[in-house]
Protein backbone atom coordinates (compact mmCIF):
# COMPACT_ATOMS: atom_id res chain seq x y z
CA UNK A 1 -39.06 306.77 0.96
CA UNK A 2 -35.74 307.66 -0.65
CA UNK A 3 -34.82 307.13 -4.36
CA UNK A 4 -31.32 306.57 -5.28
CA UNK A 5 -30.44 306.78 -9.01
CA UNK A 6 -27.61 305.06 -10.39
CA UNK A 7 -26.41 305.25 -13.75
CA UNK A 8 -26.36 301.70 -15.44
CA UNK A 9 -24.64 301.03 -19.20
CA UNK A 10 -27.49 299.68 -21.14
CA UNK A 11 -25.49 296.52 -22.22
CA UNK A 12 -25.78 295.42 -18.82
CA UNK A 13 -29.54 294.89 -18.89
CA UNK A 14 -29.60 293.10 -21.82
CA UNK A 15 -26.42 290.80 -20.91
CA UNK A 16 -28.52 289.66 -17.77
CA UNK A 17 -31.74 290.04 -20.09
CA UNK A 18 -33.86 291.96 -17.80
CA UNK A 19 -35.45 294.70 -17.92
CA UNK A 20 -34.60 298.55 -16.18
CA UNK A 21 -37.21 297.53 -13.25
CA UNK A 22 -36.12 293.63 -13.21
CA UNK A 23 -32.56 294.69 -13.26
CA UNK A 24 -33.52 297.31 -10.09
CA UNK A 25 -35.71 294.84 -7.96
CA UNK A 26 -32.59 292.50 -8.74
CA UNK A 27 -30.36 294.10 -7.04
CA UNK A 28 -32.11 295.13 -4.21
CA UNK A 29 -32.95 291.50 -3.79
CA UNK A 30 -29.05 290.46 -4.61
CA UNK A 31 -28.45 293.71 -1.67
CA UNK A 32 -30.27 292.60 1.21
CA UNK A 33 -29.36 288.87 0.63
CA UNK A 34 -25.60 289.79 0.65
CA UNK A 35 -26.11 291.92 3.83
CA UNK A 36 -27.69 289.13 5.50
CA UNK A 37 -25.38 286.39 4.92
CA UNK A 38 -22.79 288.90 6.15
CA UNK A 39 -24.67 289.51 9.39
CA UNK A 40 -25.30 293.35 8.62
CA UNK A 41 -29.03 293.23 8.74
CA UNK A 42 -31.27 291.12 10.40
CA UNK A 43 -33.64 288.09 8.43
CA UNK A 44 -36.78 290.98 8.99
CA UNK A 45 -34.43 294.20 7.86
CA UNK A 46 -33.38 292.14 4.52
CA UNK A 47 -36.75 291.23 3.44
CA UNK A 48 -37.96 294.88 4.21
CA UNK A 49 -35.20 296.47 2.10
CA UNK A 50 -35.79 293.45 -0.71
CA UNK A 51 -38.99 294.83 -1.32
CA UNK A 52 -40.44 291.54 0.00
CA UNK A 53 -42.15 289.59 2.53
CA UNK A 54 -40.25 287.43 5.19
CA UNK A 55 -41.39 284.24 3.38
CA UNK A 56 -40.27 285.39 0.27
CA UNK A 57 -37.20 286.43 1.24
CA UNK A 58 -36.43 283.15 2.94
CA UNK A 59 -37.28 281.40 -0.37
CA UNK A 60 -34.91 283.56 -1.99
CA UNK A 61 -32.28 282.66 0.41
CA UNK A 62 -33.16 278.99 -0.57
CA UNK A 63 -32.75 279.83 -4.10
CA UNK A 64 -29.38 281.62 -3.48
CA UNK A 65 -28.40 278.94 -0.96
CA UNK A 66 -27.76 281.06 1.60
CA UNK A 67 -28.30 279.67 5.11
CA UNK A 68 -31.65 281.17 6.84
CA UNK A 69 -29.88 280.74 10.16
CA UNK A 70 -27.25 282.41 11.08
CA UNK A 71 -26.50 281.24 14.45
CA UNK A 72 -23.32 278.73 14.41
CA UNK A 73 -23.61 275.09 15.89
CA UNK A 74 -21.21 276.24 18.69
CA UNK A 75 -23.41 279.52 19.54
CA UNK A 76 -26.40 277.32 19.52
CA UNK A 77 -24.74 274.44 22.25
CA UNK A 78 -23.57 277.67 23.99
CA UNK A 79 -27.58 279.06 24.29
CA UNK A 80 -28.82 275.41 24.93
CA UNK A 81 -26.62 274.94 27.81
CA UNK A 82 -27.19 278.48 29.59
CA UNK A 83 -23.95 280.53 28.82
């Protein structure tokens, strides 16, 4: 596994009032959930990198209403009728 260390004013954690490991599971969550929505990674990929299961990510998803699917209407009357 890789680390990556950033370097992180102390302010912020107590504007968003977590703590150094809440603050880094946060944005790994806040990472792969971004990355998803912009159809970088897939549903699977997102959770891994989130540190999470796939159910778990999907309820974050709900919680950050971001759609689960992210196949348009159009691509979905495409696959239903065969093209």
């Amino acid at each position: 596994m890789m680390t990556i260390t950033l370097e992180i004013d102390p302010s912020a954690f107590s504007a968003l009032r977590l703590s150094p490991a809440e603050f880094a599971q946060e944005m790994r969550i806040a990472a792969a959930v971004q990355w998803y929505a912009q159809g970088v990674v897939s549903q699977g990929k997102a959770a891994e990198l989130a540190g999470l299961t796939r159910a778990d990510f999907l309820g974050e998803l709900y919680r950050r209403q971001v759609p689960a699917c992210q196949v348009t209407v159009e691509e979905m009357v495409d696959e239903i009728r065969g093209a």
